[in-house]
N, C-alpha and C. Protein backbone atom coordinates (compact mmCIF):
# COMPACT_ATOMS: atom_id res chain seq x y z
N UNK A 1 -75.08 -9.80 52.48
CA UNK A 1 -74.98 -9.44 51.07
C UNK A 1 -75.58 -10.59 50.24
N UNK A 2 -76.49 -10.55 49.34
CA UNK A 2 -77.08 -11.28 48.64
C UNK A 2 -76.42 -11.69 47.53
N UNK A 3 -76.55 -12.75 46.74
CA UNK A 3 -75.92 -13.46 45.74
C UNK A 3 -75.32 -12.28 44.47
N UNK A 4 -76.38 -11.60 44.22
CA UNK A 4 -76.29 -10.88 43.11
C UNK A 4 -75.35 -9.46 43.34
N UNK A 5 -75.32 -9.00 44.52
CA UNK A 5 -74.25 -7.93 44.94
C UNK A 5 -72.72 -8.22 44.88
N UNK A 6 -73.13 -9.89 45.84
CA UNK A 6 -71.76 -10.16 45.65
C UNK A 6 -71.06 -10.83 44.25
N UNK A 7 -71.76 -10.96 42.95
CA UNK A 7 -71.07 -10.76 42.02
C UNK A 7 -71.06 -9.66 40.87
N UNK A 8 -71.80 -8.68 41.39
CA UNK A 8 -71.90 -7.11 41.24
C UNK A 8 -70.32 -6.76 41.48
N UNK A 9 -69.83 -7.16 43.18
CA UNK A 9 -68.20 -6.85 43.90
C UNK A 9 -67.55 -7.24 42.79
N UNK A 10 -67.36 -8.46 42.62
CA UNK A 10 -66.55 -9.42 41.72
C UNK A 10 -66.43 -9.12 40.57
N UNK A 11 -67.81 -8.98 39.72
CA UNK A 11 -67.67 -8.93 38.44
C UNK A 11 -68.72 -7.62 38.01
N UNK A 12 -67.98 -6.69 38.06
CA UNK A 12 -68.83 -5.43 37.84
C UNK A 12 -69.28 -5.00 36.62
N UNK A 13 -68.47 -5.17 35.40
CA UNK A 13 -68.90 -5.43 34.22
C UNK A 13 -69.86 -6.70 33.40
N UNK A 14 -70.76 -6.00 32.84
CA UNK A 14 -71.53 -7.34 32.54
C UNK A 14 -72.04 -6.46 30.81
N UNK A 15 -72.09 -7.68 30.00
CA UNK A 15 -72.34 -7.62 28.62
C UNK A 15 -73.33 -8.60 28.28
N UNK A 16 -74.62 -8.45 27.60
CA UNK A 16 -75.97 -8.98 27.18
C UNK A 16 -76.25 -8.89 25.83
N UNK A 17 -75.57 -9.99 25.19
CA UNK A 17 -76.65 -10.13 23.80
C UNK A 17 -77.54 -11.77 23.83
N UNK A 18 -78.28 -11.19 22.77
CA UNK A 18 -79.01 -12.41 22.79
C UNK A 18 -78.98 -12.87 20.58
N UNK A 19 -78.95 -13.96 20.51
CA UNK A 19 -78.94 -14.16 19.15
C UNK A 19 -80.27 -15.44 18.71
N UNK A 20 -80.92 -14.94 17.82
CA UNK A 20 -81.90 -15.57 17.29
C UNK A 20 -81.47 -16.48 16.48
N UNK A 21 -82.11 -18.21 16.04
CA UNK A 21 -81.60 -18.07 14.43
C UNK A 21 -83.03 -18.42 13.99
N UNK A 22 -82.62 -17.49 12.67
CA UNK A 22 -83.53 -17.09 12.03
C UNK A 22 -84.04 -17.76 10.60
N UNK A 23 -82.86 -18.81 10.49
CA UNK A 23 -83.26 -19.70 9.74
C UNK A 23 -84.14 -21.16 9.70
N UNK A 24 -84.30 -21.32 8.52
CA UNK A 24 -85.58 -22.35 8.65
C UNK A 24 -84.90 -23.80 9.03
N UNK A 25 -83.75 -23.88 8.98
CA UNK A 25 -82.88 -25.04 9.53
C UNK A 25 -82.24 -25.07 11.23
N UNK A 26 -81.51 -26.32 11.58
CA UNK A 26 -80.95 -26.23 12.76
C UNK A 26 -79.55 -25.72 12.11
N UNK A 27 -79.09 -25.23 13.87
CA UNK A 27 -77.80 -24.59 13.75
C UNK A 27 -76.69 -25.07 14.69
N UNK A 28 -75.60 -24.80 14.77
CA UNK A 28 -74.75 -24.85 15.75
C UNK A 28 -74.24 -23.78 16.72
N UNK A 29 -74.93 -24.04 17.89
CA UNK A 29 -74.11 -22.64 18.64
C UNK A 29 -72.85 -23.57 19.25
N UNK A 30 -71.76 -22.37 19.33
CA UNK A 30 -70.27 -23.02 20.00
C UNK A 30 -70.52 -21.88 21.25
N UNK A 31 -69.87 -22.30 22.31
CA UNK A 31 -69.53 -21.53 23.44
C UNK A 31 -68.11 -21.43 23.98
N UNK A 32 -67.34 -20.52 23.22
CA UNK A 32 -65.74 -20.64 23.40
C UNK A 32 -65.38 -19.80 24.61
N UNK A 33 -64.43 -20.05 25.44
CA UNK A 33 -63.03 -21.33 25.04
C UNK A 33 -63.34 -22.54 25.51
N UNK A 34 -65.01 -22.53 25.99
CA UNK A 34 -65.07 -23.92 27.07
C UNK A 34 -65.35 -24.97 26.31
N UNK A 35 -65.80 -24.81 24.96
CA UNK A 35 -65.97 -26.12 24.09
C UNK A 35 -67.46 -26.31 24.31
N UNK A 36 -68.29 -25.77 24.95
CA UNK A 36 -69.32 -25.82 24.86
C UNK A 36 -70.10 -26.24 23.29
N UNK A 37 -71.05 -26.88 22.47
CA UNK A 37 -71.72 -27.47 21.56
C UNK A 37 -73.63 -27.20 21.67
N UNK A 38 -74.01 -26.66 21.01
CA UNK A 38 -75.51 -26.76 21.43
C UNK A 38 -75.98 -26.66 19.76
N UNK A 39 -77.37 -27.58 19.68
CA UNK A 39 -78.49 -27.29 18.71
C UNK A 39 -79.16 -26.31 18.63
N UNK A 40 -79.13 -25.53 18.30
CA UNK A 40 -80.04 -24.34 17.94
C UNK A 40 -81.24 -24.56 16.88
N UNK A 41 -82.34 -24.78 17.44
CA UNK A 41 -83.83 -25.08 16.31
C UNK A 41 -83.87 -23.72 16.19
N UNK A 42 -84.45 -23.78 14.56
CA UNK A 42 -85.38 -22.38 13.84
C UNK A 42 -85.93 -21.78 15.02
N UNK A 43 -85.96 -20.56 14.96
CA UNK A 43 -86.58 -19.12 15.92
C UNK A 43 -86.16 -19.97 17.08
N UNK A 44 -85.19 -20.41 18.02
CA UNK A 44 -84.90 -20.51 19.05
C UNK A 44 -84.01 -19.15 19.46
N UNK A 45 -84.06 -18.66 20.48
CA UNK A 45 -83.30 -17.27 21.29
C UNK A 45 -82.47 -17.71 22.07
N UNK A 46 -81.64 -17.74 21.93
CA UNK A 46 -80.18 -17.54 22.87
C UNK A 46 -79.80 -16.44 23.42
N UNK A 47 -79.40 -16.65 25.11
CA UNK A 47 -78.79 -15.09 25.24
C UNK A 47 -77.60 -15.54 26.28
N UNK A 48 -76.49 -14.77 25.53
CA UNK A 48 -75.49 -14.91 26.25
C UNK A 48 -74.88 -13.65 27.50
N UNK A 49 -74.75 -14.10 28.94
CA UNK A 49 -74.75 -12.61 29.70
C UNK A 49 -73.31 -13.64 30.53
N UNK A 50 -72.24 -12.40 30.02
CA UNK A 50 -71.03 -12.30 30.40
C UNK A 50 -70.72 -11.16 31.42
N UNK A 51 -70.04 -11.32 32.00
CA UNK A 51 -69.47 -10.81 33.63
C UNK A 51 -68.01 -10.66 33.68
N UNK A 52 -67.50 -9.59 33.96
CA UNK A 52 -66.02 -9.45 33.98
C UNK A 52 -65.49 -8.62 34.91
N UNK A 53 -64.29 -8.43 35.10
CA UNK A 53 -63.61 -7.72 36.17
C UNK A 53 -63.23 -6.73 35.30
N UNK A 54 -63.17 -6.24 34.27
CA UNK A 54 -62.71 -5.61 33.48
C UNK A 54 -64.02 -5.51 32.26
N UNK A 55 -63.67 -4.55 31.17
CA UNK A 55 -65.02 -4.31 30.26
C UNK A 55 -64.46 -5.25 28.95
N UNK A 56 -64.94 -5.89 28.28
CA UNK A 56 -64.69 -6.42 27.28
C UNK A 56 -66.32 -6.82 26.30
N UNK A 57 -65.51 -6.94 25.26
CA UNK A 57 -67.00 -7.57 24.75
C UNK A 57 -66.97 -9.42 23.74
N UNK A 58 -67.99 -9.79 24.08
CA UNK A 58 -68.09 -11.18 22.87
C UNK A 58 -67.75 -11.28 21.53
N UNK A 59 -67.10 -12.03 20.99
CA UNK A 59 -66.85 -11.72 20.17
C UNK A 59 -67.39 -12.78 18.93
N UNK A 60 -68.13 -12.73 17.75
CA UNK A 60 -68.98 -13.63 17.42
C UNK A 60 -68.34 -13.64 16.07
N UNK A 61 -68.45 -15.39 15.77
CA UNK A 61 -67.92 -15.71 14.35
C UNK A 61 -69.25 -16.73 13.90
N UNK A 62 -69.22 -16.21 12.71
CA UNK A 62 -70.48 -17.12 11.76
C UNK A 62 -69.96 -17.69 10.48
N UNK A 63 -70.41 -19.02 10.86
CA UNK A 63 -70.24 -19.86 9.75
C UNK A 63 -71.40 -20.19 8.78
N UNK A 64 -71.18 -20.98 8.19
CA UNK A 64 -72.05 -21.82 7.61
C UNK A 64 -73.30 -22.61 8.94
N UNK A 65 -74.23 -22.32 8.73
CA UNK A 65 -75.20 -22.85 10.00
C UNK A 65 -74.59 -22.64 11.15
N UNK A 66 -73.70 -22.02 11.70
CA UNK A 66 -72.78 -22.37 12.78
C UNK A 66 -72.80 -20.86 13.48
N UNK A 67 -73.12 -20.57 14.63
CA UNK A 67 -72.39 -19.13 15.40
C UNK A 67 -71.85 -20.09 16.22
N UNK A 68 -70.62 -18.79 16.75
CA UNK A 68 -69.31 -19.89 17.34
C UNK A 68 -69.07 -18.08 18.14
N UNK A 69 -69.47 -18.18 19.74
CA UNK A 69 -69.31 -17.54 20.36
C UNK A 69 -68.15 -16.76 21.28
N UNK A 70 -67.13 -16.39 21.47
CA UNK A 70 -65.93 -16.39 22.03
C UNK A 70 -65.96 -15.26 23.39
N UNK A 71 -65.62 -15.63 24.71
CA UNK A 71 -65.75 -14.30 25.90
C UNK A 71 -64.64 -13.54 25.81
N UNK A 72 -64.67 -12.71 26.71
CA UNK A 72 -63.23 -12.19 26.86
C UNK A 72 -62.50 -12.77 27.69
N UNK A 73 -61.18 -12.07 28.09
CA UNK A 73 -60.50 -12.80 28.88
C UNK A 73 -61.14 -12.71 30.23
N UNK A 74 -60.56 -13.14 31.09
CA UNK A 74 -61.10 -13.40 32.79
C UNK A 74 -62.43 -13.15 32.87
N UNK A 75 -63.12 -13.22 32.06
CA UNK A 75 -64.95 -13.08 32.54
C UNK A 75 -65.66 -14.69 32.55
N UNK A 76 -66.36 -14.57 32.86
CA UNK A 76 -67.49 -15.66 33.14
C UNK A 76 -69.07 -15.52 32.51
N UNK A 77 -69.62 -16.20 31.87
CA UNK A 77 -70.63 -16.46 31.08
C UNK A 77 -71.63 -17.33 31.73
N UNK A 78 -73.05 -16.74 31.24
CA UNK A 78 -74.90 -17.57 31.50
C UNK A 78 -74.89 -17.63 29.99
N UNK A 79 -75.59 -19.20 29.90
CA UNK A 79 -75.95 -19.75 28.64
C UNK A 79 -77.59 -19.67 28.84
N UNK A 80 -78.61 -19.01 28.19
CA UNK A 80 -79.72 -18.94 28.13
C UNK A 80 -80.47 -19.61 27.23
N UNK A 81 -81.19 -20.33 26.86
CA UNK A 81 -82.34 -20.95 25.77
C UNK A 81 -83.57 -20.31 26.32
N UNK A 82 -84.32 -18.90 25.91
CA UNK A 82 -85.29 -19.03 26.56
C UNK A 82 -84.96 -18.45 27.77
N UNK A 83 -85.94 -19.35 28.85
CA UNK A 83 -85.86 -18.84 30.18
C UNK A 83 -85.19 -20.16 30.83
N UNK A 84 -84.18 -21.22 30.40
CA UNK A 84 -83.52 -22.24 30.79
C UNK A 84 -82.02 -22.00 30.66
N UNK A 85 -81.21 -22.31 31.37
CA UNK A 85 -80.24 -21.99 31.61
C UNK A 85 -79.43 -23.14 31.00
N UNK A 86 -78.72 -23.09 30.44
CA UNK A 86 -77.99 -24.24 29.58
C UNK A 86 -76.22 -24.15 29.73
N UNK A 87 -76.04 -25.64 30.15
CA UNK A 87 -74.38 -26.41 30.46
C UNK A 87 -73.77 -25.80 31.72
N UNK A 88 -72.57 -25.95 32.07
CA UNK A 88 -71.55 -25.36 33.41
C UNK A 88 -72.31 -25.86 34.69
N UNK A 89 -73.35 -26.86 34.30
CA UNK A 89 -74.25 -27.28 35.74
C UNK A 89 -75.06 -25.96 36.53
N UNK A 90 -75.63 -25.18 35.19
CA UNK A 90 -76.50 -24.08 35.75
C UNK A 90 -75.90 -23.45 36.68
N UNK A 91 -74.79 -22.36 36.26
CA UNK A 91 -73.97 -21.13 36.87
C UNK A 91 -72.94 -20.96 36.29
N UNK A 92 -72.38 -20.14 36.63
CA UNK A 92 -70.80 -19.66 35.86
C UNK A 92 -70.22 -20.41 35.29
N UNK A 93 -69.29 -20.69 34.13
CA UNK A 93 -68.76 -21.43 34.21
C UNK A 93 -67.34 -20.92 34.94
N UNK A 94 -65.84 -21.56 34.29
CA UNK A 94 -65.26 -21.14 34.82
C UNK A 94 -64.03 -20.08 34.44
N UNK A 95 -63.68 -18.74 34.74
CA UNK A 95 -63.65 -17.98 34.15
C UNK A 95 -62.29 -17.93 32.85
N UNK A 96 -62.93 -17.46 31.82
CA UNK A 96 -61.81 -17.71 30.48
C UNK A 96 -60.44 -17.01 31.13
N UNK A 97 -59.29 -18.02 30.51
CA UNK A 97 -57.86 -17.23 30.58
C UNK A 97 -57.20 -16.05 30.34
């Protein structure tokens, strides 16, 4: 069984957005509950792809320059920039409470 089946078994639900910013300034992305912190430059793409044992969805709060990302419970999250994979040491992190 190959990598991707076996977290197909595991985590059969999976949720894909991706968020632009679209402003002419930098931003703050948050990656909750892990405390995650990132710079977001003008027209940079983010995509966040969450995995769960159950269906849930992200839940997104915007501030002032700031998106502040939140998973659901027991799922696990890919931080994307692009086609680079960003924090948790490139893979899952570890799954929210």
């Amino acid at each position: 069984m190959d990598n991707e089946a076996r977290r197909l078994e595991k985590y059969p639900f999976t949720s894909e957005v991706q968020f632009v910013n679209s402003l002419r300034t930098v931003i703050t992305f948050e990656l909750e509950p892990w405390g995650e912190v990132y710079t977001m430059e003008p027209d940079a793409v983010f995509k966040v792809v969450a995995h769960g044992r159950q269906r849930g969805a992200l839940e997104v709060q915007v501030g002032d320059e700031k998106l502040s990302i939140w998973a659901w419970s027991k799922c696990v999250v890919e931080l994307f920039d692009g086609d680079a994979e960003l924090g948790a040491e490139h893979g899952h992190r570890t799954p929210t409470p």
